[in-house]
N, C-alpha and C. Protein backbone atom coordinates (compact mmCIF):
# COMPACT_ATOMS: atom_id res chain seq x y z
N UNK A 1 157.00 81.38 87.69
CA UNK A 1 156.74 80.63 88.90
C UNK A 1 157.87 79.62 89.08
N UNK A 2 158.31 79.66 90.41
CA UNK A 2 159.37 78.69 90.43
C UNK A 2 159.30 77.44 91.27
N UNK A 3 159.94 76.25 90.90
CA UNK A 3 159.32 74.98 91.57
C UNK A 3 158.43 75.09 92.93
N UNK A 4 159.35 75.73 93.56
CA UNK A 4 158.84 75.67 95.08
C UNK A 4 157.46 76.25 95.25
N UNK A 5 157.51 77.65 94.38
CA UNK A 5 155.80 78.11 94.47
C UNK A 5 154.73 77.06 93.84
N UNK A 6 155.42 76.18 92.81
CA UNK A 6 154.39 75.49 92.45
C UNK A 6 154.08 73.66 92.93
N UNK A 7 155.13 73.69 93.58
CA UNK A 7 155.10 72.66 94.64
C UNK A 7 154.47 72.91 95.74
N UNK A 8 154.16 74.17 96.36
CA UNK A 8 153.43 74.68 97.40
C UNK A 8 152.07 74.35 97.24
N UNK A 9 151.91 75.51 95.73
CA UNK A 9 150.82 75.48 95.02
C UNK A 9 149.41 74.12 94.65
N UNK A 10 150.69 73.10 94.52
CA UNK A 10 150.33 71.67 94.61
C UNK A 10 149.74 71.49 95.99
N UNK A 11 150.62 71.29 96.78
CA UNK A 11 149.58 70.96 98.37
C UNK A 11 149.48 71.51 98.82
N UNK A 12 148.88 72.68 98.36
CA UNK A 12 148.09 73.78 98.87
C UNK A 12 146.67 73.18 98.26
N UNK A 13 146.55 73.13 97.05
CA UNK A 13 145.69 72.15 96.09
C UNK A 13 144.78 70.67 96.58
N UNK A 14 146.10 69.94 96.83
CA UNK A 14 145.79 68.63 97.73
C UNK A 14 145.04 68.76 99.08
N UNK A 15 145.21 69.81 99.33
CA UNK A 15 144.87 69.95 101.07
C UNK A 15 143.44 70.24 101.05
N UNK A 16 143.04 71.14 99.73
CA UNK A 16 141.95 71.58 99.80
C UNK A 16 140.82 70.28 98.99
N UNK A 17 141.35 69.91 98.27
CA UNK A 17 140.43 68.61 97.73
C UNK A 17 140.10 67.74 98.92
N UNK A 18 141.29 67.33 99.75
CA UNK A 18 141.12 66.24 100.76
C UNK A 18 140.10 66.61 101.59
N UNK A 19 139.81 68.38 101.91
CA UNK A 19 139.24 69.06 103.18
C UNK A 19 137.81 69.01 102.35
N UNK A 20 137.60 69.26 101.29
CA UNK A 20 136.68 69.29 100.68
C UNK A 20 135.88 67.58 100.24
N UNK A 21 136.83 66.73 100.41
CA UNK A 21 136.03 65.44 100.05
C UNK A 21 136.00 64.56 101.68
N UNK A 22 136.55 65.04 102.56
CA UNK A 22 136.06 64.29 103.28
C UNK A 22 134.81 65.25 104.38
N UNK A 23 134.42 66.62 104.05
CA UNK A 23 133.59 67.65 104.29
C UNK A 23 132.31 66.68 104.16
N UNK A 24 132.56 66.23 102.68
CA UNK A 24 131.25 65.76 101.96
C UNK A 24 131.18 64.46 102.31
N UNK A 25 132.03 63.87 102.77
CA UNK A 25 131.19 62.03 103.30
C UNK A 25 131.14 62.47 104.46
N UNK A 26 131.46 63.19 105.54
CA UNK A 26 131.42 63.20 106.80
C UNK A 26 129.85 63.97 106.60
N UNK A 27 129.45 65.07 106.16
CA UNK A 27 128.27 65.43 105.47
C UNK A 27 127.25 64.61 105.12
N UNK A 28 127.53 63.58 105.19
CA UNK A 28 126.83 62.68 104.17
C UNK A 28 126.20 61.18 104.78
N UNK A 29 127.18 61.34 106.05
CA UNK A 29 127.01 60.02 107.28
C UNK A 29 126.31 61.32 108.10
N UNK A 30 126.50 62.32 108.14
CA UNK A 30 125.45 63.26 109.35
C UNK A 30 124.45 63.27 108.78
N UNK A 31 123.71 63.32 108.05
CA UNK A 31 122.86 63.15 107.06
C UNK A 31 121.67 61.57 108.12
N UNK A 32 122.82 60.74 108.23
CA UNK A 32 122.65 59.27 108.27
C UNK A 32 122.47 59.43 110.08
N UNK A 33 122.56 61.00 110.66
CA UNK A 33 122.46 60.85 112.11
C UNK A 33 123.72 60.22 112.64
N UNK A 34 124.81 60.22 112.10
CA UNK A 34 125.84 59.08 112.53
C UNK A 34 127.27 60.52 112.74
N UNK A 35 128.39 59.94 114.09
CA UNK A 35 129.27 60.91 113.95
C UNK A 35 130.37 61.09 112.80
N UNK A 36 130.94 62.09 112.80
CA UNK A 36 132.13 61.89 111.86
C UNK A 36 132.90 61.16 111.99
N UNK A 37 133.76 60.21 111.63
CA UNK A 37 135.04 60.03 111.62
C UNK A 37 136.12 60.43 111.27
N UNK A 38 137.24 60.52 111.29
CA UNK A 38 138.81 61.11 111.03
C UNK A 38 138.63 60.61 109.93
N UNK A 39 139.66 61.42 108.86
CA UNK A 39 139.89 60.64 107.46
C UNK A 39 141.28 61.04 107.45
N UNK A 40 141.84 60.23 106.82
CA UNK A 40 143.57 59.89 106.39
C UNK A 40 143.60 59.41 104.89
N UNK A 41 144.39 59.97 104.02
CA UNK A 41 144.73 59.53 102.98
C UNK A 41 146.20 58.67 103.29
N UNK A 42 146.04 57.34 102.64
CA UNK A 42 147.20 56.27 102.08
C UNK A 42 147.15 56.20 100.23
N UNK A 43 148.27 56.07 100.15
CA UNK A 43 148.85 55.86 98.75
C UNK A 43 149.72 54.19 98.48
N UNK A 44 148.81 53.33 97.61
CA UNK A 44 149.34 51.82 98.14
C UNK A 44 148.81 51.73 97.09
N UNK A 45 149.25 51.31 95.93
CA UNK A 45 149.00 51.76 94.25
C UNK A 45 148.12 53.04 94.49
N UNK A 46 147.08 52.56 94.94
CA UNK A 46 145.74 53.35 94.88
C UNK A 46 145.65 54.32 95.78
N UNK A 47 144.60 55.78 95.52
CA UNK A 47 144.70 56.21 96.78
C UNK A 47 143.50 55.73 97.53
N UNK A 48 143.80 55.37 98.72
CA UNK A 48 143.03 54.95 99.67
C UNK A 48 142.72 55.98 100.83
N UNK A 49 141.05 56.51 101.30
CA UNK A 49 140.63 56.93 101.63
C UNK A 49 140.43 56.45 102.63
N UNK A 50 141.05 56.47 104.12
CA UNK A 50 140.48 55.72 105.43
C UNK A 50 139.98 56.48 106.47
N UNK A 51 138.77 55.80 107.00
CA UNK A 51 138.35 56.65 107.97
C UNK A 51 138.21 55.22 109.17
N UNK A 52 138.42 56.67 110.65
CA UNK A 52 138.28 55.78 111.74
C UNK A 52 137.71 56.66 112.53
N UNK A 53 137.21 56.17 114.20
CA UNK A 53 137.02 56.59 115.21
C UNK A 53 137.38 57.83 115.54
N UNK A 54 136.56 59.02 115.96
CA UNK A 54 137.54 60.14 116.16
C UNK A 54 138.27 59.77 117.04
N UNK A 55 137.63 59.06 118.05
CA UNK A 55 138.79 59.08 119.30
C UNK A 55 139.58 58.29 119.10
N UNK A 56 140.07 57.53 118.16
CA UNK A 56 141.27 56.40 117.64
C UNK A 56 140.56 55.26 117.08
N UNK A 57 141.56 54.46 116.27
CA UNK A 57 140.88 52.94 115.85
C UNK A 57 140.31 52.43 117.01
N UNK A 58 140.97 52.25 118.43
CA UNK A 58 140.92 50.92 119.16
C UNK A 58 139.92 52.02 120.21
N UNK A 59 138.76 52.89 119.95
CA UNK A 59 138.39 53.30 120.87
C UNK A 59 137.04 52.50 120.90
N UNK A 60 136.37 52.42 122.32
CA UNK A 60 135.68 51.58 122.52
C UNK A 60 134.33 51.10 121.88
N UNK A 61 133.89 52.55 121.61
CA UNK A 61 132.94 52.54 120.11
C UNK A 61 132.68 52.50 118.91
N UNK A 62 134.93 52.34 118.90
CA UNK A 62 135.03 52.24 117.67
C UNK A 62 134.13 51.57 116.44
N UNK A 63 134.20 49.89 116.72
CA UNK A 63 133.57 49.26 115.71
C UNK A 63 132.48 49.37 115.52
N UNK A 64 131.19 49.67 116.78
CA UNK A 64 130.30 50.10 116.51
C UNK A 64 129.98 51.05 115.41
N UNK A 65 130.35 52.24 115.66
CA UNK A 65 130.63 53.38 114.69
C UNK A 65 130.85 52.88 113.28
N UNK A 66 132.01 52.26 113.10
CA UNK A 66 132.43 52.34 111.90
C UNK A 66 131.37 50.75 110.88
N UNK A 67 130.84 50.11 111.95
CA UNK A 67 130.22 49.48 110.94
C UNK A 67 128.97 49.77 111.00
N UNK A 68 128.68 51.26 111.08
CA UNK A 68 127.42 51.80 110.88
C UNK A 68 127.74 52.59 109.40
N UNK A 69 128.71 53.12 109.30
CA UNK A 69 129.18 53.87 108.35
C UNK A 69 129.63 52.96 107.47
N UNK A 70 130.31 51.87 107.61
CA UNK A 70 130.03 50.65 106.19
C UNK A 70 129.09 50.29 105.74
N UNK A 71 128.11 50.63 106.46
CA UNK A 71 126.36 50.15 105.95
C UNK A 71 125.91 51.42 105.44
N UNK A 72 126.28 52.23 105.70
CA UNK A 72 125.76 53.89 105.47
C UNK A 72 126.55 53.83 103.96
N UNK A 73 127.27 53.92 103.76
CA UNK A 73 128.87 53.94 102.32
C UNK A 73 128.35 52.58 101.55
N UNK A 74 127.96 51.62 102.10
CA UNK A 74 127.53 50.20 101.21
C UNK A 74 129.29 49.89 100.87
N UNK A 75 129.93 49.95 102.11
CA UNK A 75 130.90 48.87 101.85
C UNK A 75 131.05 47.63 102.19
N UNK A 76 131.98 46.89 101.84
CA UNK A 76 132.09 45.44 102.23
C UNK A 76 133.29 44.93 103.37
N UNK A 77 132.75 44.26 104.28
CA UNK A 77 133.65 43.83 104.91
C UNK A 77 135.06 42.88 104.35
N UNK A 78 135.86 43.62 104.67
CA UNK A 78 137.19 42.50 103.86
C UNK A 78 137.24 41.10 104.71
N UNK A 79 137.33 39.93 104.69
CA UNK A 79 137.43 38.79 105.27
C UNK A 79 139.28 38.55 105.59
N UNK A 80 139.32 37.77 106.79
CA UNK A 80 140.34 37.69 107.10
C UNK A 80 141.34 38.61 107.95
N UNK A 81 140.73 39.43 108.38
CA UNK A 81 141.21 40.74 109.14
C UNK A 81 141.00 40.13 110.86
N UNK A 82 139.38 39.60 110.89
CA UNK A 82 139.19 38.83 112.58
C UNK A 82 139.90 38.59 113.59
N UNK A 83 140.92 37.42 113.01
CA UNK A 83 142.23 37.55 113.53
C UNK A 83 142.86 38.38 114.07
N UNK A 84 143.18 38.93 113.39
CA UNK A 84 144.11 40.41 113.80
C UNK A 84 143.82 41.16 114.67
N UNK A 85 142.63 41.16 115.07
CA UNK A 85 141.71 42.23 115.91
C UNK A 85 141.38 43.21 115.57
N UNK A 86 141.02 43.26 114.48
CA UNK A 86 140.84 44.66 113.68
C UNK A 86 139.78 44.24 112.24
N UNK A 87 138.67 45.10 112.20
CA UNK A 87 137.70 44.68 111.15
C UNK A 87 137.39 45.83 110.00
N UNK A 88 138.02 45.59 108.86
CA UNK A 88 138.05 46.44 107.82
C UNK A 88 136.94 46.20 106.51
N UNK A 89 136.30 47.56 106.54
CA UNK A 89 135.20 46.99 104.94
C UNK A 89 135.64 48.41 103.98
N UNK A 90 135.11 47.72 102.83
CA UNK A 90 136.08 48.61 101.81
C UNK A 90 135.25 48.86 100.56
N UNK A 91 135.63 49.60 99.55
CA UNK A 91 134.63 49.97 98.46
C UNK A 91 135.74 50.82 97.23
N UNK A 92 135.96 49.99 96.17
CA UNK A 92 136.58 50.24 95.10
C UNK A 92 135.91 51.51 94.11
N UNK A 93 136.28 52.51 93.80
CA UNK A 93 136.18 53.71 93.18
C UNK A 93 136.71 54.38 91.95
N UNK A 94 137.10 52.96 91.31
CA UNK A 94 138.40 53.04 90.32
C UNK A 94 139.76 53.31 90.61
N UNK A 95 140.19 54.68 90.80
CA UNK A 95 141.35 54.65 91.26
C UNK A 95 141.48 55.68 92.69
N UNK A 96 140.04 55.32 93.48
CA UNK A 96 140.22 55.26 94.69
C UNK A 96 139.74 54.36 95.35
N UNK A 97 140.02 54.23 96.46
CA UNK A 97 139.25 53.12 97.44
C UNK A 97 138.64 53.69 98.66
N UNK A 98 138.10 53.63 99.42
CA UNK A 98 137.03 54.09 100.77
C UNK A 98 137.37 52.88 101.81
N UNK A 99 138.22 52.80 102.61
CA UNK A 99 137.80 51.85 103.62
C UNK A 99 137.60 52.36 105.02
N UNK A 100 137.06 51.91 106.12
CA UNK A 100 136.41 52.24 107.28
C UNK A 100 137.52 50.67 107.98
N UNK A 101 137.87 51.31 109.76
CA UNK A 101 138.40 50.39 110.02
C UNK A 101 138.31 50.84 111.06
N UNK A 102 138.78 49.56 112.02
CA UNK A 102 138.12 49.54 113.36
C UNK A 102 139.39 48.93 113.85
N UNK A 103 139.89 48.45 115.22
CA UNK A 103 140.36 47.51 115.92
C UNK A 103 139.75 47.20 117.32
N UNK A 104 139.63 45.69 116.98
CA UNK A 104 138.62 45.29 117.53
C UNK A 104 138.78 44.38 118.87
N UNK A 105 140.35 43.94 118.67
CA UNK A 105 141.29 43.48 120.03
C UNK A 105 142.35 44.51 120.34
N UNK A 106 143.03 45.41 120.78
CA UNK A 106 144.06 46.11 120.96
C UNK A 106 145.48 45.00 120.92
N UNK A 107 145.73 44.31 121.95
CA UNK A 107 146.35 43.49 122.15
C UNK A 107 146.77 42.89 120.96
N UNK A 108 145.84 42.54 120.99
CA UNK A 108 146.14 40.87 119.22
C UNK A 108 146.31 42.29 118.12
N UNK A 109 145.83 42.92 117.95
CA UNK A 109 146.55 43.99 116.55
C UNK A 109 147.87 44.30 117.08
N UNK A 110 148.46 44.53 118.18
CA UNK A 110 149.63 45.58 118.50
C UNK A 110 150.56 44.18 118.15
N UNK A 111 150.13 42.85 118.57
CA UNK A 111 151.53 41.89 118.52
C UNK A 111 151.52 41.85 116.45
N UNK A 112 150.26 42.31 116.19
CA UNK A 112 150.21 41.73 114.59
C UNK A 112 150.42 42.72 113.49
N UNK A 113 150.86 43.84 114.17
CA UNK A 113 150.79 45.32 113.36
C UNK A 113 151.72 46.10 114.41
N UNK A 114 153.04 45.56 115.05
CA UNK A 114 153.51 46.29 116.00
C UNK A 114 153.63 48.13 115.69
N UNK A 115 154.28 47.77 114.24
CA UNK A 115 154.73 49.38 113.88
C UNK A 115 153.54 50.13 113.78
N UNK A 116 152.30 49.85 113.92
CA UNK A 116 151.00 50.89 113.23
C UNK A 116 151.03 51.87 114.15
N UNK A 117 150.27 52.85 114.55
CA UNK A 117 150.16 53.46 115.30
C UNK A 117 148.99 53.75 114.99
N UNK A 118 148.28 54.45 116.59
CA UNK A 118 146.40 54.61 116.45
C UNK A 118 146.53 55.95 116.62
């Protein structure tokens, strides 16, 4: 086998864990009567598991949604985010994390997070 097949092999691997673990919390908030959200993997030491709005962070039901699913997950709201316009709760997993996030001003996040994108 040569790198490339097994570099394939690899996220071919990755793709299917990710499809398979966010199957099962999205599974798991339907359960809870609640919609899915999008999930995105970040790598920031940790891997971080984020989910948002299908229709984007800054969509209008966003926060609703997602702080139904922080109560559903038993995560915690991070403090200090308000500001920003954007309200994040989170849940440590050892060497993963779960956070749910919302934006909650468009405006005030875009001057405070210009580069992000929704």
């Amino acid at each position: 086998m040569t790198d490339t097949q097994l570099s394939q092999d690899e996220n071919s691997l990755s793709e299917r864990v990710l499809a398979a673990t966010v199957a099962t919390i999205n599974r798991f908030g339907s359960e809870a009567g609640l919609q899915e959200l999008t999930w995105r993997v970040r790598a920031e030491p940790t891997i971080v598991l984020e989910g948002t709005h299908p229709g984007g962070q800054s969509h209008p039901d966003a926060e609703a949604l997602c702080e139904k699913w922080a109560e559903r997950l038993q995560l915690s709201e991070v403090n200090g985010f308000g500001g920003d316009g954007c309200r994040v709760w989170t849940v440590d997993l050892f060497a993963w994390e779960i956070d749910v996030f919302c934006v909650t001003d468009p405006e005030r996040y875009a001057m405070t997070y210009p580069d992000d994108e929704d």
